[in-house]
PDB file of N, CA and C in Angstrom:
ATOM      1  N   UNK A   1     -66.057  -1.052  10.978  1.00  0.00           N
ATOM      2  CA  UNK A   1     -65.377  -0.398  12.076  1.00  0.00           C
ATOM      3  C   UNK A   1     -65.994  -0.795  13.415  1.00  0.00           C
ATOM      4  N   UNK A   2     -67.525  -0.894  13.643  1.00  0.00           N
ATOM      5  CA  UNK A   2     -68.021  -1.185  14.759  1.00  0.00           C
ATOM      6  C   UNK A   2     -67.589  -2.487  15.260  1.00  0.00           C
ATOM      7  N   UNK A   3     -67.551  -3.491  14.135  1.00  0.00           N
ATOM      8  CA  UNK A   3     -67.176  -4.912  14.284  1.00  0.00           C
ATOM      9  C   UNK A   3     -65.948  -5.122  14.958  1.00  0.00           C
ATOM     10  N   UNK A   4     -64.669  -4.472  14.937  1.00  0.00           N
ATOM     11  CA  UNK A   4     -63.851  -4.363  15.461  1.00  0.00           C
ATOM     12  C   UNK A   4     -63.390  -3.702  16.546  1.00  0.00           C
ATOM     13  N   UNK A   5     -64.147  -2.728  16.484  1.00  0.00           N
ATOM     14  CA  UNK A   5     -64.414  -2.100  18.601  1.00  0.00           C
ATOM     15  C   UNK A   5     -64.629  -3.305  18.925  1.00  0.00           C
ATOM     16  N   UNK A   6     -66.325  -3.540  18.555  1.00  0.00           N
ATOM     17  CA  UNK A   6     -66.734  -4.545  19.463  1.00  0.00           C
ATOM     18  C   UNK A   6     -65.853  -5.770  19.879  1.00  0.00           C
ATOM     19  N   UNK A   7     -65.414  -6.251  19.166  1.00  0.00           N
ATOM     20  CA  UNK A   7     -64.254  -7.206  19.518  1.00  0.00           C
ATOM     21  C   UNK A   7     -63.412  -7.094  20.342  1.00  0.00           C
ATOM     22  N   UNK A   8     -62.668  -5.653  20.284  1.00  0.00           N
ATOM     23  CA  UNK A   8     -61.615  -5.602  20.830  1.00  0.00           C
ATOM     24  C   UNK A   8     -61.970  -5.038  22.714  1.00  0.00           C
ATOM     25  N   UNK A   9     -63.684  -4.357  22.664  1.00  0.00           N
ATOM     26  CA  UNK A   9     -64.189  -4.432  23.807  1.00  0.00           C
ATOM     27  C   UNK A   9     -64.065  -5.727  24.715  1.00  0.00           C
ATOM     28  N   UNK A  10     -64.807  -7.142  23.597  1.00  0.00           N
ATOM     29  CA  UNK A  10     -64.878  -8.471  24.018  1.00  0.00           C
ATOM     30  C   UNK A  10     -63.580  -9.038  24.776  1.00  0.00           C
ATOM     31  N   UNK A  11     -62.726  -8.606  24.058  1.00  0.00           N
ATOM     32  CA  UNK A  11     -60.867  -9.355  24.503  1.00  0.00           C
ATOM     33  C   UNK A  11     -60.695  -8.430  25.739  1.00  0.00           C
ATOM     34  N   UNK A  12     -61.325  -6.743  25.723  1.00  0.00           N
ATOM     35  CA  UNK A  12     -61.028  -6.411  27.278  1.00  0.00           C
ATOM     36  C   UNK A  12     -61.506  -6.848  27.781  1.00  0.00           C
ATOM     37  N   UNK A  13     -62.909  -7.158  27.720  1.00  0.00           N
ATOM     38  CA  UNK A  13     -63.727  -8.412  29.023  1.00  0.00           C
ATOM     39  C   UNK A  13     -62.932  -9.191  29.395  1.00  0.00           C
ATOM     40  N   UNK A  14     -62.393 -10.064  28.605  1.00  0.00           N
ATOM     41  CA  UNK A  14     -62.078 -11.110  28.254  1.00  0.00           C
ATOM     42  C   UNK A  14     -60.651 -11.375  29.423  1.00  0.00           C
ATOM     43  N   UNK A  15     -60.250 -10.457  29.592  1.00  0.00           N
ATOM     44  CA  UNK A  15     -59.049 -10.343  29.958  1.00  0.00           C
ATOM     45  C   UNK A  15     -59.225  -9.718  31.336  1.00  0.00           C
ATOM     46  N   UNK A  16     -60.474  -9.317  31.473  1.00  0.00           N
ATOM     47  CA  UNK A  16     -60.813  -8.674  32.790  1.00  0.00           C
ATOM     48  C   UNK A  16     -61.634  -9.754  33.827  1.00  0.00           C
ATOM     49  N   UNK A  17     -61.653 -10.995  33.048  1.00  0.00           N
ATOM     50  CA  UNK A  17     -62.473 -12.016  33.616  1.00  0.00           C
ATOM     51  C   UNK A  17     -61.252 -12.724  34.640  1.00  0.00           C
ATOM     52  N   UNK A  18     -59.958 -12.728  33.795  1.00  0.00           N
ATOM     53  CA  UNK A  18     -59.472 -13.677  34.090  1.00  0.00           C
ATOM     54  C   UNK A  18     -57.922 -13.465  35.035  1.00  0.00           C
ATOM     55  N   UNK A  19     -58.163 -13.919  36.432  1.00  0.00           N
ATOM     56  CA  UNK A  19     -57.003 -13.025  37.327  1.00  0.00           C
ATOM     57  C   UNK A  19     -55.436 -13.231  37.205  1.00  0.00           C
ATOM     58  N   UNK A  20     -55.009 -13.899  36.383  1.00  0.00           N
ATOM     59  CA  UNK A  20     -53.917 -14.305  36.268  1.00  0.00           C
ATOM     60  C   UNK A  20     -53.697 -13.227  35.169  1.00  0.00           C
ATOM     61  N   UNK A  21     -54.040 -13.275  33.853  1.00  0.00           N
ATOM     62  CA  UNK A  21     -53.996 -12.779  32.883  1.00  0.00           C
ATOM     63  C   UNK A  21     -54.135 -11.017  33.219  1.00  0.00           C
ATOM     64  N   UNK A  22     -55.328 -10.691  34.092  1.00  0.00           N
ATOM     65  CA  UNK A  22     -55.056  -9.247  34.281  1.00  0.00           C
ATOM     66  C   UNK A  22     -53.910  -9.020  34.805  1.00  0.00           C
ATOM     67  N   UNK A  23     -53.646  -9.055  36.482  1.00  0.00           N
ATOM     68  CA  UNK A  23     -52.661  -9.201  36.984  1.00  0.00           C
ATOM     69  C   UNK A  23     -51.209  -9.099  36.322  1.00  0.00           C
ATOM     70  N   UNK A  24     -50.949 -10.204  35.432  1.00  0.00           N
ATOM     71  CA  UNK A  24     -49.464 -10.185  33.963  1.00  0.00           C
ATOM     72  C   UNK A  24     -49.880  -8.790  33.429  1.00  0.00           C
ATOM     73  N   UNK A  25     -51.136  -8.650  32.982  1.00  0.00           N
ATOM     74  CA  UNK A  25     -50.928  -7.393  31.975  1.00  0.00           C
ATOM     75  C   UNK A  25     -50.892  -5.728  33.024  1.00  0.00           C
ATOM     76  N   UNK A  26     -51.724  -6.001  33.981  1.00  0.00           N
ATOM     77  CA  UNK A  26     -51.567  -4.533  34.811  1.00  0.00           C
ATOM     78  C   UNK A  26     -49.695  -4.735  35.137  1.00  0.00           C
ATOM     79  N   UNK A  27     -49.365  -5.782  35.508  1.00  0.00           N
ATOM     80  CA  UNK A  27     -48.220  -5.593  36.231  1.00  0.00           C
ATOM     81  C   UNK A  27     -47.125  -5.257  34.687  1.00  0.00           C
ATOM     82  N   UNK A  28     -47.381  -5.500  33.511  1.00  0.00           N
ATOM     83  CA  UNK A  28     -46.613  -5.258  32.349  1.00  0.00           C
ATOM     84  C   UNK A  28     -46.702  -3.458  32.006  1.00  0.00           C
ATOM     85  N   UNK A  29     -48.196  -3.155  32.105  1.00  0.00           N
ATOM     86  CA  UNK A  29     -48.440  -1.946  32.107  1.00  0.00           C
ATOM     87  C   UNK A  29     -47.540  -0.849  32.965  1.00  0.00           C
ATOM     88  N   UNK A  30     -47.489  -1.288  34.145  1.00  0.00           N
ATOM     89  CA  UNK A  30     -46.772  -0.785  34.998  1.00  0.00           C
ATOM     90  C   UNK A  30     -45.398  -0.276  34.563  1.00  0.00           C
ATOM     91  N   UNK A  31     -44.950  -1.840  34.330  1.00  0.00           N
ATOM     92  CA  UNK A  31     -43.507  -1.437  34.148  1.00  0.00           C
ATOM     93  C   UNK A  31     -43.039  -1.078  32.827  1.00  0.00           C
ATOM     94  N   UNK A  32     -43.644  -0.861  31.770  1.00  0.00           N
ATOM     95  CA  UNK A  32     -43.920  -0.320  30.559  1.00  0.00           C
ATOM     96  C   UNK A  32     -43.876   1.155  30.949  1.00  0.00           C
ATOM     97  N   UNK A  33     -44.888   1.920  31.432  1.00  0.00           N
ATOM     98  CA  UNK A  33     -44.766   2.961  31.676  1.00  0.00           C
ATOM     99  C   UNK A  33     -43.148   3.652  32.766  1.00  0.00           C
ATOM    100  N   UNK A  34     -42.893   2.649  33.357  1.00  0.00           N
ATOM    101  CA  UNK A  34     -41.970   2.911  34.632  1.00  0.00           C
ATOM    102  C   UNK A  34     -40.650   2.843  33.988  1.00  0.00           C
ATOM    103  N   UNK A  35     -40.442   1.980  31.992  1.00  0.00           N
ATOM    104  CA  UNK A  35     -39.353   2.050  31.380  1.00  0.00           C
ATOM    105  C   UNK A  35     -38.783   1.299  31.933  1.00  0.00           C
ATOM    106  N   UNK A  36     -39.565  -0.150  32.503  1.00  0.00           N
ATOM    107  CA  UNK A  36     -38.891  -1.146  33.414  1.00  0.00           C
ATOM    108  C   UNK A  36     -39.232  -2.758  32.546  1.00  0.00           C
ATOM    109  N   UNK A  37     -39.612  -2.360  31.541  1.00  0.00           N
ATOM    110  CA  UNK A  37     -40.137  -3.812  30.819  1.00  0.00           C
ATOM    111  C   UNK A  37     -39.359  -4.906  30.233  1.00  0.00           C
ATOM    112  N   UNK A  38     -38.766  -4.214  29.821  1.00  0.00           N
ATOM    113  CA  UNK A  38     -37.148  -4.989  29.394  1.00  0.00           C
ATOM    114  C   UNK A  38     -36.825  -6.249  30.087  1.00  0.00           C
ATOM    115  N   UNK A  39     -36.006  -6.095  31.399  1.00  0.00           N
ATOM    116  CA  UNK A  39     -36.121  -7.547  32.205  1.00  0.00           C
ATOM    117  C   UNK A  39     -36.946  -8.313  32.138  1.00  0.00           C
ATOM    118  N   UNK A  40     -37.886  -7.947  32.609  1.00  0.00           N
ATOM    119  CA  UNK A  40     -39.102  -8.951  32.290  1.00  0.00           C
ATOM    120  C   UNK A  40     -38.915  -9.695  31.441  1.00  0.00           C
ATOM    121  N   UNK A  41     -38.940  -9.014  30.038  1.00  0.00           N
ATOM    122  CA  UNK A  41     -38.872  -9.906  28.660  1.00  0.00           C
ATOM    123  C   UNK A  41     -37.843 -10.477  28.453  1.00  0.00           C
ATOM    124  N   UNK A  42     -37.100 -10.176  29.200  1.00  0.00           N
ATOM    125  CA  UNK A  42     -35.494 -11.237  29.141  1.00  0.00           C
ATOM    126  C   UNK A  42     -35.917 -12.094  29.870  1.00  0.00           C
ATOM    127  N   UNK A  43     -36.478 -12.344  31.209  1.00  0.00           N
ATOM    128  CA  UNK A  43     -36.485 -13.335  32.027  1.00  0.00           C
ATOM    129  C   UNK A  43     -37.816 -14.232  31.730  1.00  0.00           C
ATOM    130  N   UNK A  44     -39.005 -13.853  31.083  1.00  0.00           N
ATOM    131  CA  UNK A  44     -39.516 -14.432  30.173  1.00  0.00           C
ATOM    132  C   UNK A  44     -39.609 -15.302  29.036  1.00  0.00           C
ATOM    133  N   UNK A  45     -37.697 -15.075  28.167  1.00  0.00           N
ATOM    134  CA  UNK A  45     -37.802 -15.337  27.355  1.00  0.00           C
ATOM    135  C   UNK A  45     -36.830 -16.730  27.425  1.00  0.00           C
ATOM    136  N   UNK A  46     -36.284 -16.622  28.469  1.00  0.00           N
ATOM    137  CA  UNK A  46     -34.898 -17.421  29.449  1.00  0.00           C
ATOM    138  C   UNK A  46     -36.195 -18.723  30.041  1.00  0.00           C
ATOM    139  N   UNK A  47     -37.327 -18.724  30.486  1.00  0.00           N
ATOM    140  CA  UNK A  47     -38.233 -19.484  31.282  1.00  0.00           C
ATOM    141  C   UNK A  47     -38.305 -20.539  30.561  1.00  0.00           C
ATOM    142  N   UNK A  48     -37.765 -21.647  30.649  1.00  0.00           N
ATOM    143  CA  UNK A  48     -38.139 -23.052  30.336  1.00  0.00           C
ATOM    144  C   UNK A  48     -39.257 -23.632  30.211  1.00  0.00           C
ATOM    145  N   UNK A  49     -39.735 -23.109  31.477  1.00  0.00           N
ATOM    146  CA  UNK A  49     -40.982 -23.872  31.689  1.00  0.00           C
ATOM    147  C   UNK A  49     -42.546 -22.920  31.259  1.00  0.00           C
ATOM    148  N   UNK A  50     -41.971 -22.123  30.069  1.00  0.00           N
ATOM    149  CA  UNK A  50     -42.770 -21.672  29.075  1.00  0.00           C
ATOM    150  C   UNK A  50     -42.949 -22.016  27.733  1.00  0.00           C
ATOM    151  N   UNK A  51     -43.934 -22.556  27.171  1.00  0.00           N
ATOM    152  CA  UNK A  51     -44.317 -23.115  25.950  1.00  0.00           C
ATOM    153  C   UNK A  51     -43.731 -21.636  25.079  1.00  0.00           C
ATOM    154  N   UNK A  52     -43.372 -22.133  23.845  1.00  0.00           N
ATOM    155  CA  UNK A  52     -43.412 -21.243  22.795  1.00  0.00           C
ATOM    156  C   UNK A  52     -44.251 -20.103  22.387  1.00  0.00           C
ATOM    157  N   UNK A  53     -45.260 -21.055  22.108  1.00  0.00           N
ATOM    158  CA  UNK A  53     -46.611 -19.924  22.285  1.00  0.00           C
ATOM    159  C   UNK A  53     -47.053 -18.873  22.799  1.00  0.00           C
ATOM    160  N   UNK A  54     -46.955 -19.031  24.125  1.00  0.00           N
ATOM    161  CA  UNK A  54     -47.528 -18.480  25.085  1.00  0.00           C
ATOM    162  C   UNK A  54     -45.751 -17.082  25.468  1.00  0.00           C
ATOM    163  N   UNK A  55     -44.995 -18.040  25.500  1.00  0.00           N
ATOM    164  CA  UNK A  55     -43.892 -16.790  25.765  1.00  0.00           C
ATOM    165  C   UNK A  55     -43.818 -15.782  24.208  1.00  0.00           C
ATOM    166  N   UNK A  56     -44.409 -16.132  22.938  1.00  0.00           N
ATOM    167  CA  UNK A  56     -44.194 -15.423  22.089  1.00  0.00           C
ATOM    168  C   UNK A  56     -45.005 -14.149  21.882  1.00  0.00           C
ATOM    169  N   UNK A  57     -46.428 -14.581  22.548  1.00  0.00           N
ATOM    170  CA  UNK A  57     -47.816 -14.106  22.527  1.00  0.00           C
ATOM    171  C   UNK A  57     -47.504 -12.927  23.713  1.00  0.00           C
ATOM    172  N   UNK A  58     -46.789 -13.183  24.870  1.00  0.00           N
ATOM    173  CA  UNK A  58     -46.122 -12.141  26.259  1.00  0.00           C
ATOM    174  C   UNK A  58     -45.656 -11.153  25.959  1.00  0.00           C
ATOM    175  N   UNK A  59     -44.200 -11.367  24.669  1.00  0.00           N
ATOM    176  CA  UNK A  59     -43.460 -10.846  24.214  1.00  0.00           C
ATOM    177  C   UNK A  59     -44.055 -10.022  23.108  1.00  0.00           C
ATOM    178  N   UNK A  60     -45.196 -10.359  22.114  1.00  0.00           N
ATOM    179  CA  UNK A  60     -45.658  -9.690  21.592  1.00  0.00           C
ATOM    180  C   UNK A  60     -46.737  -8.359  22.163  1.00  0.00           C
ATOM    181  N   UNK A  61     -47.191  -8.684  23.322  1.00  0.00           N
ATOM    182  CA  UNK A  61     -48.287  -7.971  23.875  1.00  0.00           C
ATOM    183  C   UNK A  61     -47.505  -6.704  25.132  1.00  0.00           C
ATOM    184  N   UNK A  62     -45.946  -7.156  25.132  1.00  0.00           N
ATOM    185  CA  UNK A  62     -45.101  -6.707  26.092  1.00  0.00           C
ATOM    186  C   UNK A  62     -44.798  -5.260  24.999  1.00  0.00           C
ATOM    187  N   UNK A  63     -44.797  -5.466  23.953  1.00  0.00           N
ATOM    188  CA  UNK A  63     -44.130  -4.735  22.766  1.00  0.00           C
ATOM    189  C   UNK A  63     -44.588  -3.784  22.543  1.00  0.00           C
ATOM    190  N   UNK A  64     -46.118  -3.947  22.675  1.00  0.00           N
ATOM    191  CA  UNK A  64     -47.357  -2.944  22.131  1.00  0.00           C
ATOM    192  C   UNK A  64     -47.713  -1.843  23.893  1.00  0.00           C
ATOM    193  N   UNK A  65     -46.793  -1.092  24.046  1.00  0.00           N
ATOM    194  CA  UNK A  65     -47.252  -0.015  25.026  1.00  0.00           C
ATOM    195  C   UNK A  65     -48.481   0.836  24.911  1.00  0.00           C
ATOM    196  N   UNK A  66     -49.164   0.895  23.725  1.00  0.00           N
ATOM    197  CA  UNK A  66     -50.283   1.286  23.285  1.00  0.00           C
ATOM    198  C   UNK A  66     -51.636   0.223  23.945  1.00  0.00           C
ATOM    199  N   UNK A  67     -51.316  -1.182  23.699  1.00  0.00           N
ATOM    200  CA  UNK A  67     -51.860  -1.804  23.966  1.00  0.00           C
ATOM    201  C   UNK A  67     -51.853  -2.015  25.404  1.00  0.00           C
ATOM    202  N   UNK A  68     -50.857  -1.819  26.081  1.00  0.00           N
ATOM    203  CA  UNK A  68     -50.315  -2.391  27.851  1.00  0.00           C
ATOM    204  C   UNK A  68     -51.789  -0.556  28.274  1.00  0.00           C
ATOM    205  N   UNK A  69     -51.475   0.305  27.667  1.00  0.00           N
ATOM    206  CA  UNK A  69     -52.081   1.459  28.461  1.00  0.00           C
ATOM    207  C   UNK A  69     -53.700   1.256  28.083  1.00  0.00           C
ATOM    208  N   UNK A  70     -54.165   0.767  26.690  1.00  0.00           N
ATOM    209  CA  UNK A  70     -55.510   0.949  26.794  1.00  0.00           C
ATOM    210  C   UNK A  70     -55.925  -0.626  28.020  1.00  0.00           C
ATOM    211  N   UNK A  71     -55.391  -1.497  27.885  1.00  0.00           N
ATOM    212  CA  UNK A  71     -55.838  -2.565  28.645  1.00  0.00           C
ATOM    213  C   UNK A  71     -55.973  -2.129  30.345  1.00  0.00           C
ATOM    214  N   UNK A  72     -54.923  -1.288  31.058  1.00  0.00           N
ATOM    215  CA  UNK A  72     -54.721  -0.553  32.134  1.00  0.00           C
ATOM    216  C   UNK A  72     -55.947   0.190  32.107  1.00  0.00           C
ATOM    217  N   UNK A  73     -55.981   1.257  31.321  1.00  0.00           N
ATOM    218  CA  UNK A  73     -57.313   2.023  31.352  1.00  0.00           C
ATOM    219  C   UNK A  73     -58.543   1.442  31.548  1.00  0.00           C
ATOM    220  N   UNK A  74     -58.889   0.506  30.771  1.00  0.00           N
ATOM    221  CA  UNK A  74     -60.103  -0.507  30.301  1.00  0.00           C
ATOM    222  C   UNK A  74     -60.302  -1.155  32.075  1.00  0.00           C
ATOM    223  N   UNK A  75     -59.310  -2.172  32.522  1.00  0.00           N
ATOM    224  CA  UNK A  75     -59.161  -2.285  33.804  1.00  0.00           C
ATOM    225  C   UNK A  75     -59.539  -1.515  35.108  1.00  0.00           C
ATOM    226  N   UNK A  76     -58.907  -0.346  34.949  1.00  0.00           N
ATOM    227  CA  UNK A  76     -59.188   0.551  35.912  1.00  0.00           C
ATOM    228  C   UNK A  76     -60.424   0.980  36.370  1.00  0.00           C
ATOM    229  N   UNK A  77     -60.776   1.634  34.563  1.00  0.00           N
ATOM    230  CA  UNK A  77     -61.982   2.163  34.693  1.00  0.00           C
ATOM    231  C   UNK A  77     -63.301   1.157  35.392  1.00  0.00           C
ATOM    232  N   UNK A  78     -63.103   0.094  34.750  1.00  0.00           N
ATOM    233  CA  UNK A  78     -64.316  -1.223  34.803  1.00  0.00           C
ATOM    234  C   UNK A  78     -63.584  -2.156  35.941  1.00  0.00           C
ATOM    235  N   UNK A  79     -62.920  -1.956  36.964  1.00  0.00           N
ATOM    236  CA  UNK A  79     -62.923  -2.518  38.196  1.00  0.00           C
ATOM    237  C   UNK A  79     -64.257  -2.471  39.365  1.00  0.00           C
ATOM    238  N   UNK A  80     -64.907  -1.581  39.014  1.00  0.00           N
ATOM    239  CA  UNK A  80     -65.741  -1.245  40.309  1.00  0.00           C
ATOM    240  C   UNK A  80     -66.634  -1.899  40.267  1.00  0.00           C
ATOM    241  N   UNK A  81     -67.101  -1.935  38.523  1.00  0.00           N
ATOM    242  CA  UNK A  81     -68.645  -2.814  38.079  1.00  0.00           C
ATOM    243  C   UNK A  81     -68.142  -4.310  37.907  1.00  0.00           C
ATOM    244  N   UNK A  82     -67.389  -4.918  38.504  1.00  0.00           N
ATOM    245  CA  UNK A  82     -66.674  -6.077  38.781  1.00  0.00           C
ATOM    246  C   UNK A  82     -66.780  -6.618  39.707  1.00  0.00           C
TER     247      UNK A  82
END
């Protein structure tokens, strides 16, 4: 069980390192909560000039509102010591 906190602590770092990647996910969070996520993932999924991968990995992480709020939280909280 610890092994897998810890990890999933690591991927919030991880994600808190990197400004593009926060930024997509606070701004997903947002509109997740706001019941505004939808478009997004349509116009996401419409983007050409998105690899497979990477638009599948969006769409999957767009899905998980559980996940959009602890990443928001994680963010928030650990902005200051940043």
């Amino acid at each position: 069980m610890l092994a897998l906190w810890t990890h999933d602590l690591e991927s919030m770092e991880a994600i808190s390192q990197d400004d593009e990647t926060r930024r997509l996910l606070l701004r997903m969070a947002s509109l997740s909560q706001a019941g505004r996520l939808k478009p997004l993932i349509r116009e996401l999924e419409a983007d050409e000039d998105l690899d497979e991968q990477t638009r599948g990995t969006i769409t999957e992480l767009a899905s998980d509102p559980t996940f959009l709020a602890a990443v928001e939280d994680y963010l928030v909280r650990t902005h200051y010591f940043h």
